[in-house]
Protein backbone atom coordinates (compact mmCIF):
# COMPACT_ATOMS: atom_id res chain seq x y z
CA UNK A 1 41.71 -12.91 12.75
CA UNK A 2 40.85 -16.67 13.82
CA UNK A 3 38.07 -15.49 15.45
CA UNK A 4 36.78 -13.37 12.32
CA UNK A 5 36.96 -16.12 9.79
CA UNK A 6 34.96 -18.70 12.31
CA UNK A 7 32.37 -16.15 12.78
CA UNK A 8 29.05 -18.41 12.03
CA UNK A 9 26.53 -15.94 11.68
CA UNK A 10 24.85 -12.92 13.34
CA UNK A 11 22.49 -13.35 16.69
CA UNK A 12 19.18 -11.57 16.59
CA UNK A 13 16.45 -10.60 18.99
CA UNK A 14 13.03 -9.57 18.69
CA UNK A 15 9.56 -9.28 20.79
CA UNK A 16 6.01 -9.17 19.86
CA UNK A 17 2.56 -9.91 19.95
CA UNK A 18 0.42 -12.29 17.44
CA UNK A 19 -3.41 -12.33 17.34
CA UNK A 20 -4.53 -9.28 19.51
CA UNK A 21 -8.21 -7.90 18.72
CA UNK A 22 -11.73 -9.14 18.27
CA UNK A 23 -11.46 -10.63 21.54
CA UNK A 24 -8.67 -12.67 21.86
CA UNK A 25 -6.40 -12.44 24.50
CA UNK A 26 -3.26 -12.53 22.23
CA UNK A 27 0.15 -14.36 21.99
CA UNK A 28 2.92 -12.47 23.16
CA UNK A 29 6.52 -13.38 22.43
CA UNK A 30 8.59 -12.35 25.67
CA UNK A 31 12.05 -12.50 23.97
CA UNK A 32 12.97 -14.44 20.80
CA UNK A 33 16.83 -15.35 19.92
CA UNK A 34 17.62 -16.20 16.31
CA UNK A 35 20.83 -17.56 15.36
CA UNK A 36 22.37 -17.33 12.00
CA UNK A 37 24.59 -20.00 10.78
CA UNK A 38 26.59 -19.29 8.03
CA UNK A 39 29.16 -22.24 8.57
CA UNK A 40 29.65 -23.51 4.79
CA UNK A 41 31.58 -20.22 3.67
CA UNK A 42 33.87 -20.27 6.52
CA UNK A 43 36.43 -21.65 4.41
CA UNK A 44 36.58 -19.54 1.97
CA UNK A 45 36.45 -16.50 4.38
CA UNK A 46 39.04 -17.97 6.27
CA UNK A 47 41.01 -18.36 3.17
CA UNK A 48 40.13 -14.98 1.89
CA UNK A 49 41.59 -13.34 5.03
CA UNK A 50 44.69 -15.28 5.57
CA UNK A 51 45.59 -14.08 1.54
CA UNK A 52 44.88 -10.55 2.85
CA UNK A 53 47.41 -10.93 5.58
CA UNK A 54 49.62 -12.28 2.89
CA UNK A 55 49.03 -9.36 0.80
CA UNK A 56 49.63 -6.74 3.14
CA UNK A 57 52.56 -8.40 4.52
CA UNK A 58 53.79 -8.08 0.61
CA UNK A 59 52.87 -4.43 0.58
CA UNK A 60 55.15 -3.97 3.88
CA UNK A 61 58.00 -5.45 2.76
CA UNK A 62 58.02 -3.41 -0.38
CA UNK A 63 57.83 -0.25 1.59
CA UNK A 64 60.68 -1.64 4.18
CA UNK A 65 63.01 -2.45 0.57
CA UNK A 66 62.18 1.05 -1.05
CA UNK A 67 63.22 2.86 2.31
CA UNK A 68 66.27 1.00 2.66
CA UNK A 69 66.96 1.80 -0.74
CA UNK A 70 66.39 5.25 -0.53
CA UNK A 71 68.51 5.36 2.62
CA UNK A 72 71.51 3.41 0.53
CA UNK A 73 70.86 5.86 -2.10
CA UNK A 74 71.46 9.01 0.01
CA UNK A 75 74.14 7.58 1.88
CA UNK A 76 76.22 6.94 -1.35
CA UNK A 77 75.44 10.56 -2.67
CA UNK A 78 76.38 11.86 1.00
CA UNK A 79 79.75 9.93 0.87
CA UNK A 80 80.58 10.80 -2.93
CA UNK A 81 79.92 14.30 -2.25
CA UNK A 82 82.23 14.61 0.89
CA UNK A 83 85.11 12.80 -1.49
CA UNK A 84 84.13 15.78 -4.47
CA UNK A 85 84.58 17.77 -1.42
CA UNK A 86 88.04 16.86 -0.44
CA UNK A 87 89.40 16.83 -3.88
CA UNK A 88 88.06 20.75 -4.19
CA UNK A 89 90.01 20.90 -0.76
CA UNK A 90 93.50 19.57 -2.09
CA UNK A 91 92.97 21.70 -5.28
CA UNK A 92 92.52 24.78 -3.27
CA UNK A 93 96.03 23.96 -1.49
CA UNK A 94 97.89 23.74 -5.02
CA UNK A 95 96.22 26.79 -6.33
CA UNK A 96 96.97 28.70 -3.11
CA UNK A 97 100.43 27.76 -3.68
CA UNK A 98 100.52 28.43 -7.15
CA UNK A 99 99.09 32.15 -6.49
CA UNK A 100 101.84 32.91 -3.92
CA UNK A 101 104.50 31.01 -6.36
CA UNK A 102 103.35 33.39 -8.93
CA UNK A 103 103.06 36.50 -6.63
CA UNK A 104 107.07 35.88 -5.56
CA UNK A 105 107.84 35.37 -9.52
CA UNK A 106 105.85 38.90 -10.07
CA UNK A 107 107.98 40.69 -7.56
CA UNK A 108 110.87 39.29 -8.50
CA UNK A 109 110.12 40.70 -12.29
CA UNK A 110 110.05 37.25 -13.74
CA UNK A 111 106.61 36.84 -14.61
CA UNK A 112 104.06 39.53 -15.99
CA UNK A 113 101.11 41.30 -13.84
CA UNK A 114 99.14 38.97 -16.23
CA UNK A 115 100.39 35.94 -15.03
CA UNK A 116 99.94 36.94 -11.49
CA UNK A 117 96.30 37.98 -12.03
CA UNK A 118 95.31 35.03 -13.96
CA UNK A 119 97.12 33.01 -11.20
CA UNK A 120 94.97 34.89 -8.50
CA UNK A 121 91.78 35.09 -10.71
CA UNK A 122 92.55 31.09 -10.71
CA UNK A 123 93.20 30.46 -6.93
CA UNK A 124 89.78 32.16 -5.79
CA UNK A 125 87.85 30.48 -8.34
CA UNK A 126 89.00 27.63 -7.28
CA UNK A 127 88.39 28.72 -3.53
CA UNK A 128 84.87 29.63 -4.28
CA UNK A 129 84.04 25.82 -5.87
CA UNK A 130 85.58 24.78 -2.71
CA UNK A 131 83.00 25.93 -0.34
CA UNK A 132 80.11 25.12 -3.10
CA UNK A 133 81.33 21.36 -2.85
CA UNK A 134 81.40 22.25 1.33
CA UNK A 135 77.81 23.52 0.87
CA UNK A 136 76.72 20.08 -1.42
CA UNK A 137 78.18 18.05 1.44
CA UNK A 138 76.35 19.64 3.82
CA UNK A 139 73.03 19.59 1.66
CA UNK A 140 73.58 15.85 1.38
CA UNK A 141 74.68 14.52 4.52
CA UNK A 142 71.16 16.84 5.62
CA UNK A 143 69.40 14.47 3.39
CA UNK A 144 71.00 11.25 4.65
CA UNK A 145 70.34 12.20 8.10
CA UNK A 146 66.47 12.97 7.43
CA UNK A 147 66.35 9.43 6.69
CA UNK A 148 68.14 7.69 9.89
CA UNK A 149 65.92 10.18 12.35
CA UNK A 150 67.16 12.50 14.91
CA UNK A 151 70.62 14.17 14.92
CA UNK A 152 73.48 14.53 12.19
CA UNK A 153 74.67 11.25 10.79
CA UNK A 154 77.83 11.33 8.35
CA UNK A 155 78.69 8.52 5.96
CA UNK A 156 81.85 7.25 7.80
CA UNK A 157 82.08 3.33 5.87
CA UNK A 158 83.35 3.43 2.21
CA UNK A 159 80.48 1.80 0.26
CA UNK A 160 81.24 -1.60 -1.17
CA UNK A 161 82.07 -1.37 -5.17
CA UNK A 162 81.62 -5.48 -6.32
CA UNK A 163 78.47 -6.51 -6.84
CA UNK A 164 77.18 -9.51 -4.43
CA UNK A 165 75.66 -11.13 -6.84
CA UNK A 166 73.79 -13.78 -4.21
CA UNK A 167 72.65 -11.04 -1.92
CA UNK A 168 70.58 -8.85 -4.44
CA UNK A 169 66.53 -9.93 -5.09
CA UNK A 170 66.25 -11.79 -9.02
CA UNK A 171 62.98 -10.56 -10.83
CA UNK A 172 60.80 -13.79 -9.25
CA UNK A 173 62.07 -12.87 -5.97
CA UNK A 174 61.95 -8.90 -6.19
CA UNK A 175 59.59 -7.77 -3.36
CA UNK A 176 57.14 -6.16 -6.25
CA UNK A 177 56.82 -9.55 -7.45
CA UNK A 178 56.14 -10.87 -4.88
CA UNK A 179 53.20 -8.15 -3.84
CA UNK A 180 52.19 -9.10 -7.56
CA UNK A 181 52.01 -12.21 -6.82
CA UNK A 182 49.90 -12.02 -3.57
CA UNK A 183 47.77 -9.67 -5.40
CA UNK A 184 46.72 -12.80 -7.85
CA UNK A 185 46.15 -14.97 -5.28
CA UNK A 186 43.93 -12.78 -3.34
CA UNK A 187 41.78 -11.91 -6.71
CA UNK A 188 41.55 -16.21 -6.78
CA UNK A 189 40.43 -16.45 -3.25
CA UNK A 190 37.94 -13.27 -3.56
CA UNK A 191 36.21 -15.69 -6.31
CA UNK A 192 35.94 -18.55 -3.76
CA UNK A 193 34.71 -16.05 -1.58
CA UNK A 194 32.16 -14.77 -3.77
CA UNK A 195 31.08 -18.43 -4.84
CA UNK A 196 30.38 -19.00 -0.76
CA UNK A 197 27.63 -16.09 -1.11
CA UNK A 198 25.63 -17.84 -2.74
CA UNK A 199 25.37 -21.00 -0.33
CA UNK A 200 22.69 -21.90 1.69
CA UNK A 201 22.23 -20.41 4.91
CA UNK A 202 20.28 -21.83 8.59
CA UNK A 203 18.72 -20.77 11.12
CA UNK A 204 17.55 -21.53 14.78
CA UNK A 205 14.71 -19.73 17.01
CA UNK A 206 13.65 -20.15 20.17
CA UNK A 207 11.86 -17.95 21.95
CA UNK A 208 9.81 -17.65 25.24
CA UNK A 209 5.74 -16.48 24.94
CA UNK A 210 2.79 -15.84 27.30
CA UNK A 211 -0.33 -16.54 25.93
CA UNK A 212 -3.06 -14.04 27.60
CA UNK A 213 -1.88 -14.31 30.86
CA UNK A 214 -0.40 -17.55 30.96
CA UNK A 215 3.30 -18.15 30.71
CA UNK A 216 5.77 -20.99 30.23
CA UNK A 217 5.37 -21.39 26.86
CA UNK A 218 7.90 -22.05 24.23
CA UNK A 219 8.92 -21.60 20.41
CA UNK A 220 11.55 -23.50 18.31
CA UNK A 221 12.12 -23.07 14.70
CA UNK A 222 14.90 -24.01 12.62
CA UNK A 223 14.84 -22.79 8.98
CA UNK A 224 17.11 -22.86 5.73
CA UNK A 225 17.65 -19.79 3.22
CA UNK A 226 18.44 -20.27 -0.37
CA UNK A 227 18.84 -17.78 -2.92
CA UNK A 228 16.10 -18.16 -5.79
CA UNK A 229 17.64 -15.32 -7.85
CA UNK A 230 21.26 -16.03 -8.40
CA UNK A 231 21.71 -13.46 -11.49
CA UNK A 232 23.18 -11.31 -8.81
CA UNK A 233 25.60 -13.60 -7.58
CA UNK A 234 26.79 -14.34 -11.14
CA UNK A 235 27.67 -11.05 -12.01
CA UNK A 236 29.70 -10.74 -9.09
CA UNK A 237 31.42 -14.10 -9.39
CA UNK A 238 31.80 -12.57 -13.07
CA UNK A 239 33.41 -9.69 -11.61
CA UNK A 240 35.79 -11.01 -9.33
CA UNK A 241 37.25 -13.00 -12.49
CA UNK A 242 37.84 -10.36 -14.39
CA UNK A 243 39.71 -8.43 -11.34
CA UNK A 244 41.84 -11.80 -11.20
CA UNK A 245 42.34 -11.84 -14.87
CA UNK A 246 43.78 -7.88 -14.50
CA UNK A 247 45.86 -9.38 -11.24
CA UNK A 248 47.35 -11.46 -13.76
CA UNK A 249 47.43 -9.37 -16.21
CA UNK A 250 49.45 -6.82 -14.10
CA UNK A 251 51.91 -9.67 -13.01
CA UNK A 252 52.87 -10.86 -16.11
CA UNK A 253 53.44 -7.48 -17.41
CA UNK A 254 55.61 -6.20 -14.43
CA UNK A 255 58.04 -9.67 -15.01
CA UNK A 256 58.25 -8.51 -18.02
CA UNK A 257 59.42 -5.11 -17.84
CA UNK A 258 61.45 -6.52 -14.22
CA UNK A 259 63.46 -8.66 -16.71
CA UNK A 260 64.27 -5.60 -18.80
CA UNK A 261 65.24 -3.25 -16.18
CA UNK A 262 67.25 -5.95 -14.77
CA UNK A 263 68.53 -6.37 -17.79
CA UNK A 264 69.32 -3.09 -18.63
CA UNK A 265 70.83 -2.51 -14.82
CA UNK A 266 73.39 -5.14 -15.65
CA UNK A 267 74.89 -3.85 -18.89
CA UNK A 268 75.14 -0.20 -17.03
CA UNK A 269 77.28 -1.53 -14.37
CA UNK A 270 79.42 -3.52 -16.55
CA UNK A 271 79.88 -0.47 -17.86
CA UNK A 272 80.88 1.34 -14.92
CA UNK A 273 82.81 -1.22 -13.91
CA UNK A 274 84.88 -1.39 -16.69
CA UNK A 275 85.07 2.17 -16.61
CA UNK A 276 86.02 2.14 -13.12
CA UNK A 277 88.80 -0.31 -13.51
CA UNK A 278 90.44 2.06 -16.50
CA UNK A 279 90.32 4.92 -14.09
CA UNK A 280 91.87 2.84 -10.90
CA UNK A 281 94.63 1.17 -13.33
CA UNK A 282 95.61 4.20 -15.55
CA UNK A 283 93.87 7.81 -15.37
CA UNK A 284 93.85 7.70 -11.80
CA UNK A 285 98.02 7.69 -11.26
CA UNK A 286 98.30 9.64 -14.41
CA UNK A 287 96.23 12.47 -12.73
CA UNK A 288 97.92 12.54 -9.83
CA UNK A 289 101.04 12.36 -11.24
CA UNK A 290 100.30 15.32 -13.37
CA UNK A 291 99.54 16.97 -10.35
CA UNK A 292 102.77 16.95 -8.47
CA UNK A 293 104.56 17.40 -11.78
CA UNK A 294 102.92 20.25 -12.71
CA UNK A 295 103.18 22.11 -9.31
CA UNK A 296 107.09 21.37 -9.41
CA UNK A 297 107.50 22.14 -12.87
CA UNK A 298 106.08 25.52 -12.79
CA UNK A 299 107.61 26.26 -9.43
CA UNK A 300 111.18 25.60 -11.16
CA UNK A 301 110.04 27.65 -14.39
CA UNK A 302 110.09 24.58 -16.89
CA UNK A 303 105.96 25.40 -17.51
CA UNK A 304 104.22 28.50 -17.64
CA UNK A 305 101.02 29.66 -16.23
CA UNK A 306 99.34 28.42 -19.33
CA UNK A 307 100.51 25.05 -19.03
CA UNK A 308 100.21 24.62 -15.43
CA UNK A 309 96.24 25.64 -15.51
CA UNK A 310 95.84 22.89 -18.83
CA UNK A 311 97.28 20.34 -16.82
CA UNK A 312 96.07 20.78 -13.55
CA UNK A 313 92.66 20.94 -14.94
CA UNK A 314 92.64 17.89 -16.85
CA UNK A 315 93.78 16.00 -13.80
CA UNK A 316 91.08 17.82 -11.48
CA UNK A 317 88.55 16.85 -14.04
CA UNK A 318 90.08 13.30 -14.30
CA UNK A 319 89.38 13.10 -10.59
CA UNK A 320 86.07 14.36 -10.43
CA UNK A 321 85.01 12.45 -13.06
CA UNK A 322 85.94 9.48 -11.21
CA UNK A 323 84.02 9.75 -8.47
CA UNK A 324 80.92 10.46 -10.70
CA UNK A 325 81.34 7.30 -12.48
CA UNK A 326 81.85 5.66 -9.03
CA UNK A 327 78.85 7.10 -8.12
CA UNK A 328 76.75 5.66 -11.04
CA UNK A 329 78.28 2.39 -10.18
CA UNK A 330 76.98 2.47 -6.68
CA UNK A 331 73.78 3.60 -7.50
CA UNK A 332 73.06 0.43 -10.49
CA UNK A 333 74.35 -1.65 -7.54
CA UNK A 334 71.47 -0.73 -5.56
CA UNK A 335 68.87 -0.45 -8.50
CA UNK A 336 69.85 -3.94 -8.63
CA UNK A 337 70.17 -4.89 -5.34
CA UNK A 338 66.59 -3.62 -4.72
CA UNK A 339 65.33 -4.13 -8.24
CA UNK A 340 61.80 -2.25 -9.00
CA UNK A 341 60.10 -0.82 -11.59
């Protein structure tokens, strides 16, 4: 790159012949070297490239943050689907036993065929949204694993629910910002750049010549170029303002709607949070509770089949619904951990 921006100019060669006919024996130039020096724009050049390092340097690390947030993203729906996957598991147990519970009260004429078929009916229903849960597991942990490269990779680490408030990016230092940002300051230095076009350029010339057919004789010249007609220049120093004006046009309105995702992010999770919290401290234990309790209370015949099915399938849903709101929660964490538009 060093070597790019100190470029002075190009190198030319050339031969000829001046004066040939009517006689005269001619002027031939053997080899002519003309070098271009462009010297008074290699700062801006040098200061246009180093921005475009910048900038795609910016670019890269916004790629490197969206992959790692797609990666988080997957791993959290991986690991929430294997715990949807284990609560369709424990289900299945209590419904199994609650078929064979009512299968012995059937036999033992205590319970209608009703009972027994709604009981079965139940159990491989219940069997069946075991294996689709399997299948979603599978689906996702497929999807997680596409990500990390070769082989299977299973979400083993329970993902962390409190927000670190220090370790996520704030809208200035949000890795689209920052590209923003570079993308200004590259429009600036593209100006400069432009501006440099229009400086004067030199020249030097030397050259070797045989005149007739005598040799050993020499040519210097050393020259200046200035553009007469600088209309053309203008427009294009025009132009590259405008493109920075859009640059910061396009920055200020992607802080803007940063600030109101972020902001928007925020309330969600307090939301889940809270949320979260109610189902730790209360629906949680009730759920569970009414899981054991039910099981035992129909097995000792103070519940029917009726009953047992309400309950148990207000505490499945209480469980399930859990683990979507944990879900959500995880997945604001990382919209705001990696915060884009």
């Amino acid at each position: 790159m060093k070597a790019g921006v100190n470029d002075i100019g190009t190198t030319e060669f050339s031969a000829g012949a001046d004066e040939i006919g009517r006689g005269n024996e001619g002027t031939f130039t053997l080899l002519s070297v003309r070098q271009n020096l462009h010297f008074l724009g290699n700062k801006a050049r040098s200061r246009h490239q180093s921005q475009m390092v910048s900038t795609a340097s910016a670019a890269a690390e916004l790629t490197r943050k969206q992959l790692q947030k797609r990666v988080s993203q997957a791993y959290v729906q991986a690991y929430v689907a294997g715990q949807r996957m284990e609560v369709y598991a424990t289900i299945d147990s209590i419904y199994g036993s609650f078929e064979m519970a009512a299968k012995a009260k059937y036999d033992a004429r205590e319970t209608s065929y009703l009972e027994y078929l709604t009981a079965r009916k139940k159990a491989i229903q219940t069997a069946e949204e075991k294996r689709q849960a399997a299948d979603d597991y599978r689906i996702a942990v497929m999807q997680l694993s596409l990500w990390l490269g070769d082989g299977v990779y299973e979400p083993t680490v329970v993902p962390e629910e409190p927000l670190q408030v220090a370790d996520r990016d704030s809208v200035a230092d949000s890795p689209l910002s920052r590209l923003y940002a570079e993308k200004v300051k590259l429009a600036t230095e593209n100006i400069s750049l432009e501006k440099s076009k229009s400086l004067p350029t030199f020249f030097v010339e030397g050259g070797t010549k045989m005149m007739g057919n005598r040799m050993g004789y020499w040519s210097i010249d050393v020259g200046v170029s200035v553009p007469l007609f600088r209309k053309s220049y203008r427009a294009r120093e025009k132009a590259a303002r405008i493109e920075r004006d859009m640059a910061t046009a396009d920055f200020e309105a992607a802080q803007i709607a940063l600030r109101a995702t972020e902001n928007s992010l925020m309330a969600q999770y307090q939301k889940w949070k809270r949320l979260l919290m109610y189902y730790h401290q209360t629906a949680l234990p009730t759920a569970r509770e009414q899981q054991k309790g039910a099981a035992a209370a129909y097995r000792l015949g103070a519940t029917d089949y009726i009953g047992f099915i309400q309950t148990m399938g207000d505490a499945v849903q209480t469980e399930l619904d859990y683990w979507t709101a944990y879900e959500q929660l995880l997945q604001t964490q990382i919209d705001l951990q990696y915060l884009n538009l």
